[in-house]
C-alpha atoms as a PDB file:
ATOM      1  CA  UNK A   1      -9.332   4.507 -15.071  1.00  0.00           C
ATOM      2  CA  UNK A   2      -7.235   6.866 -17.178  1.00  0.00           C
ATOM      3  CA  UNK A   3      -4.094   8.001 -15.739  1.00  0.00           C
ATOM      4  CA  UNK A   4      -2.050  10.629 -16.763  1.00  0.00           C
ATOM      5  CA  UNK A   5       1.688  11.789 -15.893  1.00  0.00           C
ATOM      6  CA  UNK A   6       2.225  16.218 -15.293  1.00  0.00           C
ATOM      7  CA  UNK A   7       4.622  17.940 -14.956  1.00  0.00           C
ATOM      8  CA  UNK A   8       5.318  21.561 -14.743  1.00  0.00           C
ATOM      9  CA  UNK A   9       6.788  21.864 -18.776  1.00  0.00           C
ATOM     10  CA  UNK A  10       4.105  19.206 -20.442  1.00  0.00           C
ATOM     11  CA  UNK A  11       0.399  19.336 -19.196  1.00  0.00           C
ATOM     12  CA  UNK A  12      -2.041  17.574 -20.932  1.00  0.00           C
ATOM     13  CA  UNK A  13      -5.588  18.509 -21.796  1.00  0.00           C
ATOM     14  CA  UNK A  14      -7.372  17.404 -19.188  1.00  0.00           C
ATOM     15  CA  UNK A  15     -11.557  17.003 -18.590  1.00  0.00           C
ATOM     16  CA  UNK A  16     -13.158  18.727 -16.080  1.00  0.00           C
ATOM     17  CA  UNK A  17     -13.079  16.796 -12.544  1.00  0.00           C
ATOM     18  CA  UNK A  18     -13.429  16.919  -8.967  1.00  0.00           C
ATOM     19  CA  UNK A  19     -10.291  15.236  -7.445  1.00  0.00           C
ATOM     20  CA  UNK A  20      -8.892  14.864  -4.240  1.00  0.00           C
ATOM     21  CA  UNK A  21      -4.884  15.732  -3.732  1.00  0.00           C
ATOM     22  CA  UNK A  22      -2.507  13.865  -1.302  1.00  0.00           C
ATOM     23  CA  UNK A  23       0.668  11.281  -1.379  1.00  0.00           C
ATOM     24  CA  UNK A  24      -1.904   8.215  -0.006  1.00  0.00           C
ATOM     25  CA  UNK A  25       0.634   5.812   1.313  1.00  0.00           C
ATOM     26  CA  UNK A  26      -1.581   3.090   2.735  1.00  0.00           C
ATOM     27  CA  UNK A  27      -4.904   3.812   1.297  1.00  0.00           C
ATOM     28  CA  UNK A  28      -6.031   4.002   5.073  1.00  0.00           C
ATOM     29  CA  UNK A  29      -9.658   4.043   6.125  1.00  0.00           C
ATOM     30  CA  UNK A  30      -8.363   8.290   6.530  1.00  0.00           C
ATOM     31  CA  UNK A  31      -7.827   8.496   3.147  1.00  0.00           C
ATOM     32  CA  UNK A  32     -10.816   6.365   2.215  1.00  0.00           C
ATOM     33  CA  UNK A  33     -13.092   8.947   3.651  1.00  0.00           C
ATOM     34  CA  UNK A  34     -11.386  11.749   1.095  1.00  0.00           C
ATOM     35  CA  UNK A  35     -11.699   8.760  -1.686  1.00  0.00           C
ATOM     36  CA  UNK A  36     -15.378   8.684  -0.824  1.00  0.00           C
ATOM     37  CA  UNK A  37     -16.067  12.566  -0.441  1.00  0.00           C
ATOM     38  CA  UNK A  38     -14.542  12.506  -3.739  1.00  0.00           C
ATOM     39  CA  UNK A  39     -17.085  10.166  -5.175  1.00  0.00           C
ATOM     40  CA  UNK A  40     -19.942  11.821  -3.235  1.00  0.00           C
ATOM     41  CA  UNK A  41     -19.356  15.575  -4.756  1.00  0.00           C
ATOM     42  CA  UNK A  42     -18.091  14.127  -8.037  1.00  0.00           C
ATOM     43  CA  UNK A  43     -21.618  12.732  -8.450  1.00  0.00           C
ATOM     44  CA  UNK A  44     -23.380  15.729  -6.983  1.00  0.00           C
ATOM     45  CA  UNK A  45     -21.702  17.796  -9.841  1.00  0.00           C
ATOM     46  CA  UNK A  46     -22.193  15.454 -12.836  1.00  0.00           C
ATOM     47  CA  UNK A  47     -18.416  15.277 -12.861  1.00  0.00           C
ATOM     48  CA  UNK A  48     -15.846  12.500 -12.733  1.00  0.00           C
ATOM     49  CA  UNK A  49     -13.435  11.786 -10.221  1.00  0.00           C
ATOM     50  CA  UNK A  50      -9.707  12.413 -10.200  1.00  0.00           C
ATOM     51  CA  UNK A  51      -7.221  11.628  -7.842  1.00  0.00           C
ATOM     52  CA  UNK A  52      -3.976  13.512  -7.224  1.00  0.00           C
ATOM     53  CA  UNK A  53      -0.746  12.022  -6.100  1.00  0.00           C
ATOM     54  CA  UNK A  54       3.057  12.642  -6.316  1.00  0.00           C
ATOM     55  CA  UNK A  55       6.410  11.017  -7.853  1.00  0.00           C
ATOM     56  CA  UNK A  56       8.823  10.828  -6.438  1.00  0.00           C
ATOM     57  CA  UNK A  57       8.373  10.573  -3.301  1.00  0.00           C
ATOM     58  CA  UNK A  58       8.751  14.426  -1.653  1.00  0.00           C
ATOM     59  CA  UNK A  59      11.465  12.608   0.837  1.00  0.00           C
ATOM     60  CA  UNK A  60      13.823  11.204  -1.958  1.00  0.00           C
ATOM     61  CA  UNK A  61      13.942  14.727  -3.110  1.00  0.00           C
ATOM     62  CA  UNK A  62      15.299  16.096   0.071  1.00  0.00           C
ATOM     63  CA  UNK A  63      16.792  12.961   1.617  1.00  0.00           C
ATOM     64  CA  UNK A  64      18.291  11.424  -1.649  1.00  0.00           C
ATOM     65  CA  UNK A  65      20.589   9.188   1.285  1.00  0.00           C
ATOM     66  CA  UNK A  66      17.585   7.517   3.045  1.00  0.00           C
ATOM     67  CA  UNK A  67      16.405   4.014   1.519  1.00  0.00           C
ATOM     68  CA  UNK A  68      12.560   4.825   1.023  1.00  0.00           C
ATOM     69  CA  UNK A  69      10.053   2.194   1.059  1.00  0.00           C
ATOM     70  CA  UNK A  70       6.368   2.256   1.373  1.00  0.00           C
ATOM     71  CA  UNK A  71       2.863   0.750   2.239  1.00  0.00           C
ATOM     72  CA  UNK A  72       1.399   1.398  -1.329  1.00  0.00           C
ATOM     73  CA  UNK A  73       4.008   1.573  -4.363  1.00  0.00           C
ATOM     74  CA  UNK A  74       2.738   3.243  -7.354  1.00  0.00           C
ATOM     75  CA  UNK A  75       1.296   0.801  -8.865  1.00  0.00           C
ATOM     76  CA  UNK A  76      -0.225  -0.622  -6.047  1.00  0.00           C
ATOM     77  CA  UNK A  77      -2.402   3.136  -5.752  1.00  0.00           C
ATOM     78  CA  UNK A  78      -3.194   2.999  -9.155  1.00  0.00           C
ATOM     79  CA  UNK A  79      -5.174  -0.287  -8.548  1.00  0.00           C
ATOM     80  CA  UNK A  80      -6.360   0.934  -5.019  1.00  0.00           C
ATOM     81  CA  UNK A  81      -8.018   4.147  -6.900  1.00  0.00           C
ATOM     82  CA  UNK A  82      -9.814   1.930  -9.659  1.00  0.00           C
ATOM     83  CA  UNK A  83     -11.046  -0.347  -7.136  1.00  0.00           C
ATOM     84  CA  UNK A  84     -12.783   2.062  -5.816  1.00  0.00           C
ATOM     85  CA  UNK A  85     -14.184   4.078  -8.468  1.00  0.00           C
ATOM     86  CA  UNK A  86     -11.253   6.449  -9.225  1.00  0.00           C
ATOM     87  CA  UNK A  87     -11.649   7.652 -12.971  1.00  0.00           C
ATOM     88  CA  UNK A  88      -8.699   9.489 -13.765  1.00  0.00           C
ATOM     89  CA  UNK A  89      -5.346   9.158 -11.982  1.00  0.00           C
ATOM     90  CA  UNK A  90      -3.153  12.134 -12.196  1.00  0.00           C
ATOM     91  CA  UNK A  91       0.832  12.010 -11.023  1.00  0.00           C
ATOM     92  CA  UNK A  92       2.637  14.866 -10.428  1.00  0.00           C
ATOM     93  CA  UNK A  93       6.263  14.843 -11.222  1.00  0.00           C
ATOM     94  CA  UNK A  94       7.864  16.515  -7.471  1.00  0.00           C
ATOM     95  CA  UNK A  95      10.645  18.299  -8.692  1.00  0.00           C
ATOM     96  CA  UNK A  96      12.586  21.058  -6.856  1.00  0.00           C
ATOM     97  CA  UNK A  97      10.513  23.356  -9.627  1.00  0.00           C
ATOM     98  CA  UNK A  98       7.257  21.784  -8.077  1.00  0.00           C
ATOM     99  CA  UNK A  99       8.387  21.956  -4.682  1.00  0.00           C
ATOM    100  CA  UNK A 100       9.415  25.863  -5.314  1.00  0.00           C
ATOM    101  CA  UNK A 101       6.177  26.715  -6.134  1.00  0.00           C
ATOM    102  CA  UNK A 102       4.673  29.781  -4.134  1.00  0.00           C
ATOM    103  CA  UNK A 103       0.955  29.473  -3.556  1.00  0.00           C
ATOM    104  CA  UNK A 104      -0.482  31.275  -6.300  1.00  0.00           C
ATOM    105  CA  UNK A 105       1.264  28.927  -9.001  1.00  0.00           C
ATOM    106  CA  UNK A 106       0.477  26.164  -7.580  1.00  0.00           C
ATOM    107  CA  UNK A 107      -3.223  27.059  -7.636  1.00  0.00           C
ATOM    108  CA  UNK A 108      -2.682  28.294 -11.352  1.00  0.00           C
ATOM    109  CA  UNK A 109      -1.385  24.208 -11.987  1.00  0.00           C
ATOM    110  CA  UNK A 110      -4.379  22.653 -10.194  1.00  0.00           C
ATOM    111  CA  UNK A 111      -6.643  25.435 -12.379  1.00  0.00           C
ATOM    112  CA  UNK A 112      -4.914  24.358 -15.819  1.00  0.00           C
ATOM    113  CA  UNK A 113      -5.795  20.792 -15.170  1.00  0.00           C
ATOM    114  CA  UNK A 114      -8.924  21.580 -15.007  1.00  0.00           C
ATOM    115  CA  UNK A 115      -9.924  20.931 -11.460  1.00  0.00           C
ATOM    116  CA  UNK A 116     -13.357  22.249 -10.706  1.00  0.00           C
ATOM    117  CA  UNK A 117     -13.487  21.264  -6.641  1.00  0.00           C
ATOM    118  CA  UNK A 118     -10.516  19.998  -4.628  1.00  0.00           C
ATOM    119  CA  UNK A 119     -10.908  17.816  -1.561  1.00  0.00           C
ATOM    120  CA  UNK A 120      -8.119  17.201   1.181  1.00  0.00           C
ATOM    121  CA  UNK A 121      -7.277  16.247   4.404  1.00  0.00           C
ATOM    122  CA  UNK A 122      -7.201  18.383   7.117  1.00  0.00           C
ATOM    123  CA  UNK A 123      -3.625  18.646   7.202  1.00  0.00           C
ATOM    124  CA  UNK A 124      -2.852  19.160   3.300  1.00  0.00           C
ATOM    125  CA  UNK A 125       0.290  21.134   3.053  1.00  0.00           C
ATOM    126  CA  UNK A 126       1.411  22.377  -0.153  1.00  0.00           C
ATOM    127  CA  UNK A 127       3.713  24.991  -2.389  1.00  0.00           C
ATOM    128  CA  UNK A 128       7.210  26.179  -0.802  1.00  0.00           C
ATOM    129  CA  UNK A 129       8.425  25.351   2.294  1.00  0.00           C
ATOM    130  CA  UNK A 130       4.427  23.919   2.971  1.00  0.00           C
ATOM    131  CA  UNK A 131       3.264  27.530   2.880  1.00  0.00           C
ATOM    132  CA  UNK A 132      -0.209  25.983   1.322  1.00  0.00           C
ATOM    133  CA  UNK A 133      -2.729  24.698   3.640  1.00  0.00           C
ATOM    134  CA  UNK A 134      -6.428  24.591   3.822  1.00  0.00           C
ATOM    135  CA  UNK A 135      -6.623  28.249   4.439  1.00  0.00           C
ATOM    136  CA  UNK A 136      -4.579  29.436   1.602  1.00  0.00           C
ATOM    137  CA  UNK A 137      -6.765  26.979  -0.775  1.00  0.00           C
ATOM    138  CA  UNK A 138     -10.265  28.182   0.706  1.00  0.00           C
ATOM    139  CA  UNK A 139      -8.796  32.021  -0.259  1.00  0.00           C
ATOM    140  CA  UNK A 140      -8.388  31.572  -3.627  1.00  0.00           C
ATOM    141  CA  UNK A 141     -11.813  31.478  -6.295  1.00  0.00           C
ATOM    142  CA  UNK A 142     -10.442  29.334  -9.242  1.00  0.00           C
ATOM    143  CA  UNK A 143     -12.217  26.057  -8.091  1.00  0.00           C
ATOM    144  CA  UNK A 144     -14.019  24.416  -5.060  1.00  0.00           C
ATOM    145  CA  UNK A 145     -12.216  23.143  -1.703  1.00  0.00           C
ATOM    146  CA  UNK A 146     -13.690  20.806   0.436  1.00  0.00           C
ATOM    147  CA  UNK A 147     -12.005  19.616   3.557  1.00  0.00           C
ATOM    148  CA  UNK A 148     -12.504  16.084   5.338  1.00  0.00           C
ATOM    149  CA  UNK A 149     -11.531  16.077   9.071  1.00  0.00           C
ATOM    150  CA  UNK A 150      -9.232  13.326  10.474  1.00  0.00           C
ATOM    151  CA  UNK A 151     -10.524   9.565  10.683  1.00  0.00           C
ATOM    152  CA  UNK A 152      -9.385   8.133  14.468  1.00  0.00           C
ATOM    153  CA  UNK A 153     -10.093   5.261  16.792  1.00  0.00           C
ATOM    154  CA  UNK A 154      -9.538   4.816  20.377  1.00  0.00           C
ATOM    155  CA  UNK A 155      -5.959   5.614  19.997  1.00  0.00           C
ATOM    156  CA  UNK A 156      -6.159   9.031  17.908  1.00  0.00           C
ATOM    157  CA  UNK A 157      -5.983   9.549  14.331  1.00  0.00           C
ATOM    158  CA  UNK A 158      -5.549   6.950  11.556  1.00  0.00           C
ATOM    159  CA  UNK A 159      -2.107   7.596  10.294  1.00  0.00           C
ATOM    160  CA  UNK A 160       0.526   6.274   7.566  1.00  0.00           C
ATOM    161  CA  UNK A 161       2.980   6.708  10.100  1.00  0.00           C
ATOM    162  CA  UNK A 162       1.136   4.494  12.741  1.00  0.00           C
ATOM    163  CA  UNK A 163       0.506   1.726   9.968  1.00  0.00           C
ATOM    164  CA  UNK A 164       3.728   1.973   9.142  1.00  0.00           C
ATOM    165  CA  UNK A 165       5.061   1.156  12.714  1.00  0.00           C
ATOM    166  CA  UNK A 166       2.738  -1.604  13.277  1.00  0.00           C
ATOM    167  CA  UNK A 167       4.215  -3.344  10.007  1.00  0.00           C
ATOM    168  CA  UNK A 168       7.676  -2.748  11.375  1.00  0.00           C
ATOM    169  CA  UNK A 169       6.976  -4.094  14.572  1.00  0.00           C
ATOM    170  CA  UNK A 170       5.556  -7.295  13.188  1.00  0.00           C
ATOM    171  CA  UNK A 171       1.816  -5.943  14.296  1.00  0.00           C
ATOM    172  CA  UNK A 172      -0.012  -6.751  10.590  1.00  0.00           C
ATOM    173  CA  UNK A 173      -3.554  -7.293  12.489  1.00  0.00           C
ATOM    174  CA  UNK A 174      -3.279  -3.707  14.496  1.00  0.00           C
ATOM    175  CA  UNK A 175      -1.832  -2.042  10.735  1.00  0.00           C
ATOM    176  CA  UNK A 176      -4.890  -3.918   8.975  1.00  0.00           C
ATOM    177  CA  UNK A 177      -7.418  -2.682  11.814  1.00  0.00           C
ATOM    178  CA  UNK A 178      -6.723   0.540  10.670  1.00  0.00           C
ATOM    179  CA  UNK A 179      -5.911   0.043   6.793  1.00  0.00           C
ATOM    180  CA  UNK A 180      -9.455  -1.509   6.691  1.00  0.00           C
ATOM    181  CA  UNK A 181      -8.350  -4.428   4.533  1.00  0.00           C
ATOM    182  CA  UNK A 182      -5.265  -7.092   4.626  1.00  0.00           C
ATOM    183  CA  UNK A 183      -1.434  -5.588   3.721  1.00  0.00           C
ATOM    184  CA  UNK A 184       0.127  -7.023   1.136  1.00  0.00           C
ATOM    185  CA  UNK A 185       3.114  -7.393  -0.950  1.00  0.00           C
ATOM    186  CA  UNK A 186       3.351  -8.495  -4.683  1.00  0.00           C
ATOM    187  CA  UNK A 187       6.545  -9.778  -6.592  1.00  0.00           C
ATOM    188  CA  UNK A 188       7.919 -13.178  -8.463  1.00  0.00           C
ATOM    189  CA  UNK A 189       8.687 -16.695  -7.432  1.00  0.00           C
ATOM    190  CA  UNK A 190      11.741 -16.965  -7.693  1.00  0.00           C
ATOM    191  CA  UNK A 191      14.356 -20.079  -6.443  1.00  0.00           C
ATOM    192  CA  UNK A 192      15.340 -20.105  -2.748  1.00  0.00           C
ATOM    193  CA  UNK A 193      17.246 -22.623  -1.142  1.00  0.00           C
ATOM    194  CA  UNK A 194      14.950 -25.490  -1.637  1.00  0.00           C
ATOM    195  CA  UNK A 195      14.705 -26.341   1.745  1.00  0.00           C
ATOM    196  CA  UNK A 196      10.799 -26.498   2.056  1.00  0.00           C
ATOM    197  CA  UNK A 197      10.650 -29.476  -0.543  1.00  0.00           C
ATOM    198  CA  UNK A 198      14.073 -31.593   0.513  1.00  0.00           C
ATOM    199  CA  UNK A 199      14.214 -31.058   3.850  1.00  0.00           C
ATOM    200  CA  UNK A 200      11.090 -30.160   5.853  1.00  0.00           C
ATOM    201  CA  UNK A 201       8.426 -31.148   3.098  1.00  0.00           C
ATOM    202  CA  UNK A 202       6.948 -27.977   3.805  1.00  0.00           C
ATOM    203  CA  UNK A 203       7.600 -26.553  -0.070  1.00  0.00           C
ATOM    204  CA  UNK A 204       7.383 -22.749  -0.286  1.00  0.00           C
ATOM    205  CA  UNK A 205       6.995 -19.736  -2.764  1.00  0.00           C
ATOM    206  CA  UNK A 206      10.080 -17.375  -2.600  1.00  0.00           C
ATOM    207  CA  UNK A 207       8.931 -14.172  -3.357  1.00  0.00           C
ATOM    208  CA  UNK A 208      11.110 -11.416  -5.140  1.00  0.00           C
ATOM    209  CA  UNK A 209       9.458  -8.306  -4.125  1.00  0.00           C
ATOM    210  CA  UNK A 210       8.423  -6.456  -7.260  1.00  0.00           C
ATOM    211  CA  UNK A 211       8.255  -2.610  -5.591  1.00  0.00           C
ATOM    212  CA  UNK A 212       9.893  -0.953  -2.926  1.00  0.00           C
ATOM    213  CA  UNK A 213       7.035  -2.102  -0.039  1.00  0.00           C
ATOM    214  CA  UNK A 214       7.438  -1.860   3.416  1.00  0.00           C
ATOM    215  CA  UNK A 215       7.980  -5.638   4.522  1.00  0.00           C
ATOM    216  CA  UNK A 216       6.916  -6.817   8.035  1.00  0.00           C
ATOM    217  CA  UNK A 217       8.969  -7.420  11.047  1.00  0.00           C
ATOM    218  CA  UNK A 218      10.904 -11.014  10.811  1.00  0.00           C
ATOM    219  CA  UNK A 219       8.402 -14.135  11.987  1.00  0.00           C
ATOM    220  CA  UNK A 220       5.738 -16.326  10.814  1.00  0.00           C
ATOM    221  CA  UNK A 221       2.538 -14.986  10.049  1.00  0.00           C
ATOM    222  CA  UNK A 222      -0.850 -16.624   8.815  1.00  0.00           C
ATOM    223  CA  UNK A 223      -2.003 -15.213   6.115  1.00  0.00           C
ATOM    224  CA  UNK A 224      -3.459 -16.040   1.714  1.00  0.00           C
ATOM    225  CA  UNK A 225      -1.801 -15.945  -1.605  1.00  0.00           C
ATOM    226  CA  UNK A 226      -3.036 -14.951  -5.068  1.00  0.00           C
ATOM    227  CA  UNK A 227      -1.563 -16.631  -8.249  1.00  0.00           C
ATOM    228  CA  UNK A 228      -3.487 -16.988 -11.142  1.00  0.00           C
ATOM    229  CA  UNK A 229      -6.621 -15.093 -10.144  1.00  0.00           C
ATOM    230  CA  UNK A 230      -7.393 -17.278  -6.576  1.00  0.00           C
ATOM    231  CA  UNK A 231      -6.987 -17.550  -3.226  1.00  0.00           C
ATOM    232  CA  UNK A 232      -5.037 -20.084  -1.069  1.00  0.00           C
ATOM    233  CA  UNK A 233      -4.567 -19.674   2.909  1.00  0.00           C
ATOM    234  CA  UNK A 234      -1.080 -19.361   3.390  1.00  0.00           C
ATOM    235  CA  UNK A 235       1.770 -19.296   5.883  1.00  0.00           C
ATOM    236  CA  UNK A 236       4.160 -16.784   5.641  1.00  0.00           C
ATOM    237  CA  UNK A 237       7.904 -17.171   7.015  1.00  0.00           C
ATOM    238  CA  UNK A 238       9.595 -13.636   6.610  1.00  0.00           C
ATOM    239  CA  UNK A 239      13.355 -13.488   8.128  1.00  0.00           C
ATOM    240  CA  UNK A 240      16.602 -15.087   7.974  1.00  0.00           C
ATOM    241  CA  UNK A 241      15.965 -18.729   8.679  1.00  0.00           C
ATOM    242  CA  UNK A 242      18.742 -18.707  11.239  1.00  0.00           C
ATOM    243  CA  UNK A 243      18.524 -22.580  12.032  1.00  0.00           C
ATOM    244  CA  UNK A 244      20.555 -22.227   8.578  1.00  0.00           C
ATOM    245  CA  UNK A 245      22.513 -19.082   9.444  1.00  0.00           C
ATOM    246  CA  UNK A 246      20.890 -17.671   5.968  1.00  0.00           C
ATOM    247  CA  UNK A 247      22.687 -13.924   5.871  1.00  0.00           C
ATOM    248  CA  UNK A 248      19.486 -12.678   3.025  1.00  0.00           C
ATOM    249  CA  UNK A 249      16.811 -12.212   4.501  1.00  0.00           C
ATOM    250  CA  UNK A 250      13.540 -13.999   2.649  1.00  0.00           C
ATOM    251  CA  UNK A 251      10.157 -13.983   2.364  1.00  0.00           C
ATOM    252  CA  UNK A 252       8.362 -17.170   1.583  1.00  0.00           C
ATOM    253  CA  UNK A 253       5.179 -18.645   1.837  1.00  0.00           C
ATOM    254  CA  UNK A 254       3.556 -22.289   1.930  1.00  0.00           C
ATOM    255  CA  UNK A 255       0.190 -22.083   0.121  1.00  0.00           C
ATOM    256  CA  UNK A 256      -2.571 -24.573   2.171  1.00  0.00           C
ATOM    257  CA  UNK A 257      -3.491 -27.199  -0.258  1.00  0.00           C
ATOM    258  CA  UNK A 258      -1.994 -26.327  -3.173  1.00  0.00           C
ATOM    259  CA  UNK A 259       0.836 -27.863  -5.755  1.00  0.00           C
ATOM    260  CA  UNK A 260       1.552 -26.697  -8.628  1.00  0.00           C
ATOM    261  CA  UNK A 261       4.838 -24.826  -9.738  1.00  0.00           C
ATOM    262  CA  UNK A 262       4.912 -21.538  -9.173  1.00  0.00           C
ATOM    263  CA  UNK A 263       8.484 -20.598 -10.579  1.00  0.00           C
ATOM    264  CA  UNK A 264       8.497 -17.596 -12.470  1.00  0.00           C
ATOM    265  CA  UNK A 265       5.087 -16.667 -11.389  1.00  0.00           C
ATOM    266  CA  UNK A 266       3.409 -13.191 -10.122  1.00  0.00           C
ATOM    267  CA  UNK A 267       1.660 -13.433  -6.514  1.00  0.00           C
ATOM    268  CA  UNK A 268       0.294 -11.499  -4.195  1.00  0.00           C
ATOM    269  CA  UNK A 269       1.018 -12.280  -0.119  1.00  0.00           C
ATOM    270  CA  UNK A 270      -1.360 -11.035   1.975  1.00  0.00           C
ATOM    271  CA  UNK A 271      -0.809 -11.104   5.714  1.00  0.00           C
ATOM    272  CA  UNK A 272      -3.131 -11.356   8.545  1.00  0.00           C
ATOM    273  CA  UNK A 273      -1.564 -12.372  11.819  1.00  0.00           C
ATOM    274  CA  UNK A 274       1.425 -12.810  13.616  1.00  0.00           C
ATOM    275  CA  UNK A 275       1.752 -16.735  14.836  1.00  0.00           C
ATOM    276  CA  UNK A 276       5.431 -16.359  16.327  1.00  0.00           C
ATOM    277  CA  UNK A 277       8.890 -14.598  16.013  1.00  0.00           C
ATOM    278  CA  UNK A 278      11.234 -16.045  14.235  1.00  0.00           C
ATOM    279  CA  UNK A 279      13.647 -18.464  16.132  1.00  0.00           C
ATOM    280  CA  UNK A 280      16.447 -20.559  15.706  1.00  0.00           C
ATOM    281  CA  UNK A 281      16.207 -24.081  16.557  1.00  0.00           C
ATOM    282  CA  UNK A 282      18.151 -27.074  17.619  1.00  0.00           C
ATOM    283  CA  UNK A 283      18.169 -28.864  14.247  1.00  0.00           C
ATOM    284  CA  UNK A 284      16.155 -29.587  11.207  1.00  0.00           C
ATOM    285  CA  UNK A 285      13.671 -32.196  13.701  1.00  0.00           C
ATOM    286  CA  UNK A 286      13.019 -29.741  16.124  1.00  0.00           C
ATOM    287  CA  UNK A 287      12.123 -27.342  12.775  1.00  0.00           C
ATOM    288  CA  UNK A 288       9.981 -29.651  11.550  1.00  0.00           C
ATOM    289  CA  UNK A 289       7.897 -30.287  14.854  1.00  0.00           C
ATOM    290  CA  UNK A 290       7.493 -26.509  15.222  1.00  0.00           C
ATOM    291  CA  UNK A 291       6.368 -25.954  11.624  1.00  0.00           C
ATOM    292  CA  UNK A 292       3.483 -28.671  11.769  1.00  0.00           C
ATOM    293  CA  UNK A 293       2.417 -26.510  14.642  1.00  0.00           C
ATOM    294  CA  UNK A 294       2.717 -23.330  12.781  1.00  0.00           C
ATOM    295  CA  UNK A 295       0.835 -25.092  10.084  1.00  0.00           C
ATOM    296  CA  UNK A 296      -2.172 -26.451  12.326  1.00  0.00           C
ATOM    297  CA  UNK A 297      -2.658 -22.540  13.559  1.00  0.00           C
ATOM    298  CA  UNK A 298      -2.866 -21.224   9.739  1.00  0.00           C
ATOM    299  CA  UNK A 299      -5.744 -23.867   8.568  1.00  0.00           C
ATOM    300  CA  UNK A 300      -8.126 -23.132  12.169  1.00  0.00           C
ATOM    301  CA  UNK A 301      -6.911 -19.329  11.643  1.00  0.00           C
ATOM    302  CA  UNK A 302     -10.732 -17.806  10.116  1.00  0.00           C
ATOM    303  CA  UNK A 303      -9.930 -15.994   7.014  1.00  0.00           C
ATOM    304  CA  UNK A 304     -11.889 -13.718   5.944  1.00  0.00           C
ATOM    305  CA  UNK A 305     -11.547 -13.173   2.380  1.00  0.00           C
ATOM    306  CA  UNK A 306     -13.877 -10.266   1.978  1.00  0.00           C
ATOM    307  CA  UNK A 307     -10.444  -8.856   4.063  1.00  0.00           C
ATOM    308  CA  UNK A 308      -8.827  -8.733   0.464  1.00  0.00           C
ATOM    309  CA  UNK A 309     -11.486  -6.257  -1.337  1.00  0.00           C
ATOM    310  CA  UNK A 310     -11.470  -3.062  -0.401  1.00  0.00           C
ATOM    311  CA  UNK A 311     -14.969  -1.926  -1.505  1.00  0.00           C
ATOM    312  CA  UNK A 312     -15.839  -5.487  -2.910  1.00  0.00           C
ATOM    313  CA  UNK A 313     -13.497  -5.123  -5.252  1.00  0.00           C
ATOM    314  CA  UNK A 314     -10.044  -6.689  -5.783  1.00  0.00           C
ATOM    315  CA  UNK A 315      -7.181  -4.578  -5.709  1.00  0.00           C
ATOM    316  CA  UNK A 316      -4.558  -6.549  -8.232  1.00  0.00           C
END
């Protein structure tokens, strides 16, 4: 996948493509369906795909105060839109110049990147004060606009906001129900308080988050880790330890058979269930009794590792 970097002062020369346009935070089975429209048309045309996205996020533009985190970083959608067939990535730079765009110039931009048929969402807003929407796009003739109605279950549509609530409430099986694989956060071991080895023989990865994810609700979850290209089950303790009155909060995980170093190394957490909320107990015994059960409900937990690739493929 080829991915390129625009903004309003440097565009590149860009192929021909049929892309779809949107911020996909999550990668949610919603924005799956405009991934696989995409893909569907892109074929039907003899064209490649594209994908459309912006940086920074819209909301650090306008509300430079609020701390913004997310379900898919950057870097993370980059590898989401190769897994699944994505050829060319294209970022937008958001600027107040991007954001001021009326209509018209912002179809003139999509035009001199060469875009030959545009899908989106439903709800696709675009140009100043989200004076774009599907309407404004189907009234214009430089390229092609298909539009793919919302994806919902029993309790409406399938949402970033939703997934994120779920993952802020602790509720990673609901936010995976509708993400249609496992969430996940990637960083570096890095040393903790060494604990897990001295005092509960329970040794675990302390994980330095590498992007600015979204990280699930304090309590142990069951769950895998990938280090050096495979799997281990995994249980995941994410909160303040407050049998030790820790003031940082942490997020570490004991890998299920598994004992190498892992210092200094790049994982991947995936999480799958919420076994308990995080308590504080009457001394290091009483820790230790309650972790052996935490530990006996990760190994008879069925993992399904197929969970892990979207689209049979893994998204690293």
């Amino acid at each position: 996948m080829e991915c390129y970097f625009i903004d309003l002062e440097h565009i590149p020369n860009l192929p021909s493509t049929v892309s779809c346009i949107g911020f996909f935070d999550g990668f949610h089975k919603g924005h799956q369906a405009l991934l696989k429209e995409t893909l569907r048309i892109a074929n039907q045309k003899g064209l490649p795909s594209a994908l459309i996205t912006f940086d920074p996020d819209p909301w650090t533009l306008f509300h430079p105060e609020r701390k913004i985190e997310h379900i898919t970083p950057m870097e993370d959608k980059k590898q989401m839109a190769a897994c699944f067939g994505i050829e060319y990535f294209y970022i937008l730079h958001f600027s107040r110049e991007l954001a001021s765009l009326n209509c018209s110039d912002f179809h003139q931009l999509l035009k001199s990147i060469n875009i030959k048929a545009l899908i989106c969402g439903f709800d696709f807003h675009y140009a100043s004060k989200n004076s774009g929407n599907i309407y404004t796009l189907k009234d214009q003739n430089d390229f092609d606009v298909h539009v793919v109605q919302a994806v919902e279950d029993k309790n409406g549509k399938i949402s970033s906001t939703r997934i994120e609530s779920y993952i802020q409430n602790g509720l990673v099986y609901n936010a995976n129900q509708l993400l249609g694989y496992a969430y996940s956060l990637q960083g570096i071991v890095e040393h903790g308080f060494h604990r897990g080895t001295s005092l509960l023989q329970v040794p675990t990865a302390n994980l330095r988050l590498s992007r600015e994810y979204i990280v699930p609700q304090s309590g142990v979850y069951v769950g895998a880790v990938r280090v050096n290209g495979r799997i281990y089950k995994a249980m995941i303790n994410v909160g303040k330890n407050p049998t030790f009155n820790n003031q940082k909060e942490t997020i570490e995980a004991h890998l299920l058979d598994f004992k190498a170093d892992l210092y200094g190394k790049e994982l991947r957490i995936y999480f799958y269930d919420k076994i308990r909320e995080e308590m504080k107990f009457n001394g290091i015994d009483e820790l230790k009794t309650q972790l052996q059960k935490d530990l006996a409900k990760t190994r008879s937990y069925p993992l399904d590792l197929r969970y892990l690739y979207p689209q049979g493929n893994d998204p690293k």
